[in-house]
N, C-alpha and C. Protein backbone atom coordinates (compact mmCIF):
# COMPACT_ATOMS: atom_id res chain seq x y z
N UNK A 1 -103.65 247.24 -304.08
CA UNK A 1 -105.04 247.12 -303.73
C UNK A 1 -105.38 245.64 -303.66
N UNK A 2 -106.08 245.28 -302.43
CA UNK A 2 -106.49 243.91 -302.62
C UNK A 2 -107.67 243.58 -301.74
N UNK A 3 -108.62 243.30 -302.20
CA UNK A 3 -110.24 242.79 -301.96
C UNK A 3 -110.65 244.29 -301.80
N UNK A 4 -110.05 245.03 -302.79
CA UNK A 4 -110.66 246.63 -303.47
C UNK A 4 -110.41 247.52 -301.77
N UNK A 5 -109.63 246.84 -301.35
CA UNK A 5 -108.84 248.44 -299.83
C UNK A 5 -107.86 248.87 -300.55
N UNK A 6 -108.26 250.40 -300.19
CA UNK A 6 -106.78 251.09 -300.78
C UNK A 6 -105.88 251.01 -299.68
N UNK A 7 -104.83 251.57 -299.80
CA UNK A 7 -103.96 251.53 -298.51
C UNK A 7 -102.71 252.00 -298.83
N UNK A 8 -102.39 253.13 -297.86
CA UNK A 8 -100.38 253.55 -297.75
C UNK A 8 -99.59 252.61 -296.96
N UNK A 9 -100.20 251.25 -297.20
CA UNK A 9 -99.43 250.30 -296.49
C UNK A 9 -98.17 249.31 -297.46
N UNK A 10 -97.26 249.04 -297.23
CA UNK A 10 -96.75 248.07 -298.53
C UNK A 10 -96.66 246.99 -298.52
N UNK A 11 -96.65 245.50 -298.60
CA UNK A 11 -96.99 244.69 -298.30
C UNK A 11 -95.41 244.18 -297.40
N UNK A 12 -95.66 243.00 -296.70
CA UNK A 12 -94.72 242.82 -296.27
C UNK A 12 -93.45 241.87 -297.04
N UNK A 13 -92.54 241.82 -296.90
CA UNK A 13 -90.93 241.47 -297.99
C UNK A 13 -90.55 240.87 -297.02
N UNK A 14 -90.93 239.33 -298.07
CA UNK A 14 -90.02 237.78 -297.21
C UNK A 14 -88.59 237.45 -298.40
N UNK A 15 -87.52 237.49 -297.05
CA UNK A 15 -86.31 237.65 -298.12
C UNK A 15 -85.87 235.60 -297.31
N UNK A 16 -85.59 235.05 -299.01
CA UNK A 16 -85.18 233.72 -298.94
C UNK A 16 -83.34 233.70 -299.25
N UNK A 17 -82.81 232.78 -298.59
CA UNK A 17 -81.86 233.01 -298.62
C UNK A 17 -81.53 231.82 -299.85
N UNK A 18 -80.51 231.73 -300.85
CA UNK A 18 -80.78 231.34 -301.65
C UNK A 18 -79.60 229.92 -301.82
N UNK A 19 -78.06 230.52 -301.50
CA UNK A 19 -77.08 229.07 -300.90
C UNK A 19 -77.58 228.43 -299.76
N UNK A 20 -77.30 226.98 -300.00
CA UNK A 20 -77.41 225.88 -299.14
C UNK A 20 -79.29 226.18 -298.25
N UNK A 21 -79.75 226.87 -299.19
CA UNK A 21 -81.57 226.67 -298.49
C UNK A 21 -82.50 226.79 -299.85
N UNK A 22 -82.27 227.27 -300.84
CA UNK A 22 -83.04 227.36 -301.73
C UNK A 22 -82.62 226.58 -303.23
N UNK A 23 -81.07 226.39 -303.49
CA UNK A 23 -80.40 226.14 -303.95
C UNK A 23 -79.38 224.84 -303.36
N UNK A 24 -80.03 223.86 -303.49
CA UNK A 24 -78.33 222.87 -302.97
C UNK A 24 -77.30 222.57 -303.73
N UNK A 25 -76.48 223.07 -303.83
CA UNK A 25 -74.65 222.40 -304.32
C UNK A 25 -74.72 220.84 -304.14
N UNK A 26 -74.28 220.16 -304.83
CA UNK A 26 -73.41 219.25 -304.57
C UNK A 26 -72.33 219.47 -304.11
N UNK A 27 -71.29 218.99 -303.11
CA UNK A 27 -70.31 218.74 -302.78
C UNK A 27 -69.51 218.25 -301.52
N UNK A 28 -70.78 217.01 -301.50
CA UNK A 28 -70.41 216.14 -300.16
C UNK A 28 -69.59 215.29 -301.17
N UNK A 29 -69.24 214.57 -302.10
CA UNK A 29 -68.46 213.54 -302.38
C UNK A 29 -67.46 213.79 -303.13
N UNK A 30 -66.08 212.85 -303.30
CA UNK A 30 -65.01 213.35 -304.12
C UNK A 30 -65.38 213.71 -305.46
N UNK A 31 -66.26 213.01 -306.32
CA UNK A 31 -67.13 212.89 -307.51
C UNK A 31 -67.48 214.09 -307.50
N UNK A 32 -68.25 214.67 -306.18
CA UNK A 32 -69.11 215.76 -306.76
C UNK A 32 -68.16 217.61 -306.80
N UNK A 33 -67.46 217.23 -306.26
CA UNK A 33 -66.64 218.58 -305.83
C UNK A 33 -65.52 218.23 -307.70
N UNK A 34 -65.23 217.14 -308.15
CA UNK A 34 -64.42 217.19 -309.61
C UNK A 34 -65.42 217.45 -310.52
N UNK A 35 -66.62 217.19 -310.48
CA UNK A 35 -67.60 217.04 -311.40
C UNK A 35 -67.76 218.77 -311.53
N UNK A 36 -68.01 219.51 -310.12
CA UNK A 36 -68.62 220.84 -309.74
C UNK A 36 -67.26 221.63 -310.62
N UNK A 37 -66.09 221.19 -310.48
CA UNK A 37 -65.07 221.66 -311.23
C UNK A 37 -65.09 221.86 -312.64
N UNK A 38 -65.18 220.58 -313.24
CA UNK A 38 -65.69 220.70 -314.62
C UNK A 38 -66.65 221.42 -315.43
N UNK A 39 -67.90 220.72 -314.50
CA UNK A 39 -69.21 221.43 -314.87
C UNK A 39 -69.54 222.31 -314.62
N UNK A 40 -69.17 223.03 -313.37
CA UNK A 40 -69.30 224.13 -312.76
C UNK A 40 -70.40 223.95 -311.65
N UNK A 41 -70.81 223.92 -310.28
CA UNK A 41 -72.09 223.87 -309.41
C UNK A 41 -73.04 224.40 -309.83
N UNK A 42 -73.20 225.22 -310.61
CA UNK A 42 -74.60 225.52 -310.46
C UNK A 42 -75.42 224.77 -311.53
N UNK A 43 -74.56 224.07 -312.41
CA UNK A 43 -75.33 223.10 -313.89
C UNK A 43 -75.81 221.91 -312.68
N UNK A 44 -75.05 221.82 -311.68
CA UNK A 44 -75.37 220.95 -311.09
C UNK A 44 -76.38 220.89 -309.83
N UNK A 45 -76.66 222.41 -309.11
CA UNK A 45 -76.99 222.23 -308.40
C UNK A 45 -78.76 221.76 -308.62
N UNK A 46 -79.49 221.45 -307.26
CA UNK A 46 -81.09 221.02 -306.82
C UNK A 46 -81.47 222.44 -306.48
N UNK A 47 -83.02 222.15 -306.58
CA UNK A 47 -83.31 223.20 -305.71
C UNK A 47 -84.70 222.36 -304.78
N UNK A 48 -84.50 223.09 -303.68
CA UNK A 48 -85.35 222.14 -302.58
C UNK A 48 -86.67 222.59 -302.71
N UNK A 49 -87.60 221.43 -302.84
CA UNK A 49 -88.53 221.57 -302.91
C UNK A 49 -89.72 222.08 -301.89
N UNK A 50 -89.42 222.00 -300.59
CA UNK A 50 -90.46 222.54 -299.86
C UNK A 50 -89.95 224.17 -299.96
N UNK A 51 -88.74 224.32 -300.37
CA UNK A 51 -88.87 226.30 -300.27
C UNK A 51 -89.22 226.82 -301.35
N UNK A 52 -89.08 225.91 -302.55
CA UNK A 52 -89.84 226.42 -303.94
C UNK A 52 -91.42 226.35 -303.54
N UNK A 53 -91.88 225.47 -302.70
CA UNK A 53 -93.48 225.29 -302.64
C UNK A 53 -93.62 226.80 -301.58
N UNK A 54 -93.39 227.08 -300.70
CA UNK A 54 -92.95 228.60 -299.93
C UNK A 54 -93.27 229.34 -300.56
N UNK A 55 -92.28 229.47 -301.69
CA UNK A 55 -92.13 230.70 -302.71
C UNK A 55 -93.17 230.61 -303.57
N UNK A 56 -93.79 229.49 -304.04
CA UNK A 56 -95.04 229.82 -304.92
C UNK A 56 -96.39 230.18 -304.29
N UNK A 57 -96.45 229.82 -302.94
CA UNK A 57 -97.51 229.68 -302.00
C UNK A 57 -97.78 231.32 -301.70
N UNK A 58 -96.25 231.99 -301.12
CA UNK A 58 -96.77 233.17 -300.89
C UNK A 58 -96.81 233.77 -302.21
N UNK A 59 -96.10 234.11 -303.01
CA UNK A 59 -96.34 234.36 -304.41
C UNK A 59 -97.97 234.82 -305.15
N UNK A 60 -98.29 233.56 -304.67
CA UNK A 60 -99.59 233.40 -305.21
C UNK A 60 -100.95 233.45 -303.86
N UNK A 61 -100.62 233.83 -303.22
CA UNK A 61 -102.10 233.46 -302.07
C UNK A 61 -101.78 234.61 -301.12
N UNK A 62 -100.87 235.22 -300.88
CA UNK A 62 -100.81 236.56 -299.99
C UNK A 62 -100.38 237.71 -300.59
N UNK A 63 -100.75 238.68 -300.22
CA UNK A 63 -100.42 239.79 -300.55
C UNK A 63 -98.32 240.34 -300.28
N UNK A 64 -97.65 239.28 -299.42
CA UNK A 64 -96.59 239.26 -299.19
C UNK A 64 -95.50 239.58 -300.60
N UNK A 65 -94.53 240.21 -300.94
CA UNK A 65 -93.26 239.67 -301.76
C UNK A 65 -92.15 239.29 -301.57
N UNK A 66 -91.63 238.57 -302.04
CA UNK A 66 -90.91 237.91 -302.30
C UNK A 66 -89.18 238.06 -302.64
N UNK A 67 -88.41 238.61 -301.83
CA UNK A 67 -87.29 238.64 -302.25
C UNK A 67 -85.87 237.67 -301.98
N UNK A 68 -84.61 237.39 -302.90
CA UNK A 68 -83.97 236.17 -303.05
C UNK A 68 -82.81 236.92 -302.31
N UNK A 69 -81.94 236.91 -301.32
CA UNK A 69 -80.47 237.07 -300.81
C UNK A 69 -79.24 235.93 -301.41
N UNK A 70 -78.61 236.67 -302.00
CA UNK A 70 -77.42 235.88 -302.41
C UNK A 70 -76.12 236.05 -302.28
N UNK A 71 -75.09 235.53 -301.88
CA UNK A 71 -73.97 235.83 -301.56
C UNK A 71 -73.08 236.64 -302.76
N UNK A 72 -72.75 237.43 -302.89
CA UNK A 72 -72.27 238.88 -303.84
C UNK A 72 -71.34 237.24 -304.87
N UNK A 73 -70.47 236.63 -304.55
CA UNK A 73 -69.12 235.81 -304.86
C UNK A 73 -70.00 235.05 -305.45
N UNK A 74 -71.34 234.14 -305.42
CA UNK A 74 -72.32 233.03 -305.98
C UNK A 74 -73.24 233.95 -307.24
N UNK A 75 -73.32 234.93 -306.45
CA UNK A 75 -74.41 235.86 -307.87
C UNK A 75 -73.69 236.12 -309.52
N UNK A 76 -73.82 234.59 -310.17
CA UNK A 76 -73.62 234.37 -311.55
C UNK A 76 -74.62 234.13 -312.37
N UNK A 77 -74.29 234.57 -313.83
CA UNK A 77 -75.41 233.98 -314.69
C UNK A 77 -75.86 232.84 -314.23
N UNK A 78 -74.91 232.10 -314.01
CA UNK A 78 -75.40 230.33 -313.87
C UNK A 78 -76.66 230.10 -312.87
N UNK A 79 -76.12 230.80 -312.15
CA UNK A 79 -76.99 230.63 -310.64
C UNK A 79 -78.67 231.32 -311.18
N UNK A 80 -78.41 232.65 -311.56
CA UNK A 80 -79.64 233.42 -312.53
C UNK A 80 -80.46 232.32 -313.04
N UNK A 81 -79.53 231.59 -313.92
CA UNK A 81 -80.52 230.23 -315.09
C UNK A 81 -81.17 229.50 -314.56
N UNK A 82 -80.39 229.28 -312.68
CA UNK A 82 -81.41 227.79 -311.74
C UNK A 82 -82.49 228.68 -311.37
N UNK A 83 -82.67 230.37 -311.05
CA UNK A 83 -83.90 230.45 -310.34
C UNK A 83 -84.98 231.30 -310.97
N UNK A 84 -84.48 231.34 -312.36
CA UNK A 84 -85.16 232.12 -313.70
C UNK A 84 -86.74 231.96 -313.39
N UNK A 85 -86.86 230.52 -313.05
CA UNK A 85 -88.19 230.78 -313.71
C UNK A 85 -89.23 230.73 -312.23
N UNK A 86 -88.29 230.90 -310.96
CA UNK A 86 -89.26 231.16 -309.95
C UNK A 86 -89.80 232.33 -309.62
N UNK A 87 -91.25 232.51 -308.77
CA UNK A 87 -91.62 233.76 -308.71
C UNK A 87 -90.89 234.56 -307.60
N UNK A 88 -90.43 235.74 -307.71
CA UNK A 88 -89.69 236.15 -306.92
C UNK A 88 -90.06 237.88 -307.46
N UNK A 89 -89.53 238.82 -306.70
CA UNK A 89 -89.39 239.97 -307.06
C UNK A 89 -88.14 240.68 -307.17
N UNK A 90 -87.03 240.63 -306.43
CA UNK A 90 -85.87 240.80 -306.34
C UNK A 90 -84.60 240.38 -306.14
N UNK A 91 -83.41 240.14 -306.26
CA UNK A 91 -82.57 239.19 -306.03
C UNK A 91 -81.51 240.42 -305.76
N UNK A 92 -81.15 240.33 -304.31
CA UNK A 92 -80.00 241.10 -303.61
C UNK A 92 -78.90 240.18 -303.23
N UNK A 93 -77.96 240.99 -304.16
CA UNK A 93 -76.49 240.26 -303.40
C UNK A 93 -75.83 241.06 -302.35
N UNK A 94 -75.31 239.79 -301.62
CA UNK A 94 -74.72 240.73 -300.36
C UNK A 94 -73.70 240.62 -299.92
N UNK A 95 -72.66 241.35 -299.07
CA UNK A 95 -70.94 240.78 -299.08
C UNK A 95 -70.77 240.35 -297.57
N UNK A 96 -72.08 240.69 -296.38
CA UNK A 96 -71.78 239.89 -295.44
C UNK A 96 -73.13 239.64 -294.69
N UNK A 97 -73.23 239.09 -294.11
CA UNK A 97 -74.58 238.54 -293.53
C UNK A 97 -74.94 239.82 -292.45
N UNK A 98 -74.51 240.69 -292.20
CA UNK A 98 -74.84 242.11 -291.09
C UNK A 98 -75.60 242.96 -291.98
N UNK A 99 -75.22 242.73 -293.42
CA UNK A 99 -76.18 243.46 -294.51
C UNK A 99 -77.68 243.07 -294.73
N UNK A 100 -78.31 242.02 -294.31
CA UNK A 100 -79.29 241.39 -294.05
C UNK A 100 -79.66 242.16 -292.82
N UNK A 101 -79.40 242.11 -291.54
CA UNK A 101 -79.58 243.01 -290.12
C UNK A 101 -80.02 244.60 -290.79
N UNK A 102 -79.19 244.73 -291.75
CA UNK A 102 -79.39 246.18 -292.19
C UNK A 102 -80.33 246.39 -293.06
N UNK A 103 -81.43 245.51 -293.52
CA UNK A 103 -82.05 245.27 -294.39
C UNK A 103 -83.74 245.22 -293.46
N UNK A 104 -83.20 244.62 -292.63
CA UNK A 104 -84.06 243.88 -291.59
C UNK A 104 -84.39 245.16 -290.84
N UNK A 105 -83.32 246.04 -289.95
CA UNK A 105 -83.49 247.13 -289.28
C UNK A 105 -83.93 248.33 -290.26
N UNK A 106 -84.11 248.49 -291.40
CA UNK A 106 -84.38 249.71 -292.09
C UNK A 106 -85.56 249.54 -292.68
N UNK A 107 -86.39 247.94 -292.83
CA UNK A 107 -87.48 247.96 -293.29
C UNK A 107 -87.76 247.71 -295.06
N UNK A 108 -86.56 247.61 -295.24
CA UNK A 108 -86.39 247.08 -296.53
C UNK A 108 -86.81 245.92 -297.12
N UNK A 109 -86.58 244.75 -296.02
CA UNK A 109 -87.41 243.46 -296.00
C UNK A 109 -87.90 243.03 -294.92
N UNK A 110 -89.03 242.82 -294.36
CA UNK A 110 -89.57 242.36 -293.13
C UNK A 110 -89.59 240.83 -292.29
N UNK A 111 -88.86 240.06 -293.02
CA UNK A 111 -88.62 238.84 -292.32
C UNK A 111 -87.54 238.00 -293.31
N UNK A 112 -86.43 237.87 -292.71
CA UNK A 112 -85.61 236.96 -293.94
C UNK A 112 -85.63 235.68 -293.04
N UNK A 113 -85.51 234.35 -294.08
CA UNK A 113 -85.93 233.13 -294.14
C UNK A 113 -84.62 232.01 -294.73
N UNK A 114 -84.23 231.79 -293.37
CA UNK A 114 -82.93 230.50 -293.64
C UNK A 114 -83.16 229.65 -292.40
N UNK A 115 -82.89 228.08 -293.18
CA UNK A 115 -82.65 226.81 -291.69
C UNK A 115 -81.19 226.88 -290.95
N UNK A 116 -80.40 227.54 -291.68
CA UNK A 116 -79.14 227.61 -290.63
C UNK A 116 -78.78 228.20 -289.60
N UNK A 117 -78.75 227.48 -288.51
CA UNK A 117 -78.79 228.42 -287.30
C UNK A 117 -77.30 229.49 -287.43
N UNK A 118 -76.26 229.22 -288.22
CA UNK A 118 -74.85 229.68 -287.82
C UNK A 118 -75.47 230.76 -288.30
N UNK A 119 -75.89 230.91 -289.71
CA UNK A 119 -76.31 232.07 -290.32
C UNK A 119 -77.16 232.98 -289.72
N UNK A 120 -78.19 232.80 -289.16
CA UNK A 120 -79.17 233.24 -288.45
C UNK A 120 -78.74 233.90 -287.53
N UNK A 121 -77.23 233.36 -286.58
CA UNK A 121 -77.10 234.00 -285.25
C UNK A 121 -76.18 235.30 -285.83
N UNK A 122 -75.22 235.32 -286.94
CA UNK A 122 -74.75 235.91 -287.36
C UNK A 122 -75.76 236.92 -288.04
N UNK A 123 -76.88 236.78 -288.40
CA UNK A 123 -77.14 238.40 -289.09
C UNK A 123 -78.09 239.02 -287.55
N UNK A 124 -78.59 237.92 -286.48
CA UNK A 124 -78.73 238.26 -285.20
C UNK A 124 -79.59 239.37 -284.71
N UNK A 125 -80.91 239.33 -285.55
CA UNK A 125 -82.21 239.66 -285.59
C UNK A 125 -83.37 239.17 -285.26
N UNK A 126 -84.08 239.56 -284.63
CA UNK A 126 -85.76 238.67 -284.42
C UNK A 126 -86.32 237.95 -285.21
N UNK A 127 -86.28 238.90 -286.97
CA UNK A 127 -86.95 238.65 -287.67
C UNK A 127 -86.52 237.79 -288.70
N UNK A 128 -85.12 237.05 -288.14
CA UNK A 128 -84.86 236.13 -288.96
C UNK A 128 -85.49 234.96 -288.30
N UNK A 129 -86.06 234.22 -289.60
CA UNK A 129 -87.18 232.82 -288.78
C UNK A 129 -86.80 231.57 -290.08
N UNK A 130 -87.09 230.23 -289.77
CA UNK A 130 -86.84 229.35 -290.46
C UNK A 130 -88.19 229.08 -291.26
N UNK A 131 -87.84 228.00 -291.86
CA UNK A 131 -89.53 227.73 -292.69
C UNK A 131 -90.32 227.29 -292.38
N UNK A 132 -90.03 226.62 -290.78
CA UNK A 132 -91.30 226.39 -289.96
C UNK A 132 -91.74 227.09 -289.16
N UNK A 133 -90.90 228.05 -289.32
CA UNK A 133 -91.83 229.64 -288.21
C UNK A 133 -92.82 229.98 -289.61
N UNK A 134 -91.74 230.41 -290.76
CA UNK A 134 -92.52 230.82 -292.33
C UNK A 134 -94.29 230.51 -292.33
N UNK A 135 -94.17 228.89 -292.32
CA UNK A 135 -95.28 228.22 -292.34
C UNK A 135 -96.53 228.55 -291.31
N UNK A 136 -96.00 228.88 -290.22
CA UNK A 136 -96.82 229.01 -289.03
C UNK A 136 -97.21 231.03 -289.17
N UNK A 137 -96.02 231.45 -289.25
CA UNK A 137 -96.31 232.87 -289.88
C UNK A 137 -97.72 232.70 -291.08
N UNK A 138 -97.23 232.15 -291.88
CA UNK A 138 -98.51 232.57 -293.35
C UNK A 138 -99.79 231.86 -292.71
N UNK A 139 -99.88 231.02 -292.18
CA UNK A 139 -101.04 230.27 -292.09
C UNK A 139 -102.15 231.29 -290.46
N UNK A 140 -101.31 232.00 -289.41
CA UNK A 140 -101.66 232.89 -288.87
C UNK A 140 -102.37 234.15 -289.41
N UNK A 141 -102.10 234.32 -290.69
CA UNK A 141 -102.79 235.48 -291.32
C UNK A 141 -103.97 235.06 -291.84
């Protein structure tokens, strides 16, 4: 319910993709790929700040939710500890990017959200859009 309408509607499910767009690795330098060894990547990895601002924006100001895609092989505690404390609703791991298409075609999530074009052409849907469609999407409503 929101501004007191009822509705058999569900809101719509923005799925973020979470390697190399929500989450950055280190491992452009020799340093960082021995270090990632030791320490393990995810003590090490960033997380980017304009898709955390995304995720709190719709979170908090639309009726939209929020779900995280993660590669089945990356979905570790460790990785859990970097995105613990963002708002999110679900975190799906997946074993190939056509599982996203299948996600996408069944209505499960209504728009998934990555800057990589390789990725994008590979799950090879409409409704995959980057964060400057995202932006132009939320601000249209």
């Amino acid at each position: 319910m929101r501004n007191g309408d009822l509705s058999n509607r569900s809101a719509p499910v923005i799925a973020f993709r979470v390697e190399d767009f929500l989450v950055r690795f280190k491992t452009n330098r020799l340093i960082d790929k021995v270090l990632n060894f030791i320490v393990g990547k995810e003590r090490r990895a960033e997380l980017d700040p304009d898709v955390v601002s995304a995720l709190n924006f719709i979170f908090k100001h639309t009726d939209m939710t929020v779900e995280l895609i993660v590669d089945k092989n990356n979905n570790t505690d460790e990785l859990v500890k970097v995105i613990e404390h963002l708002p999110y609703g679900r975190l799906t791991p997946i074993r190939k990017p056509v599982e996203i298409a299948i996600l996408l075609n069944v209505g499960d999530i209504s728009y998934y959200v990555d800057n990589d074009e390789e990725r994008i052409s590979l799950v090879g849907h409409r409704h995959c859009i980057t964060l400057e469609e995202l932006n132009t999407l939320i601000r249209g409503r």
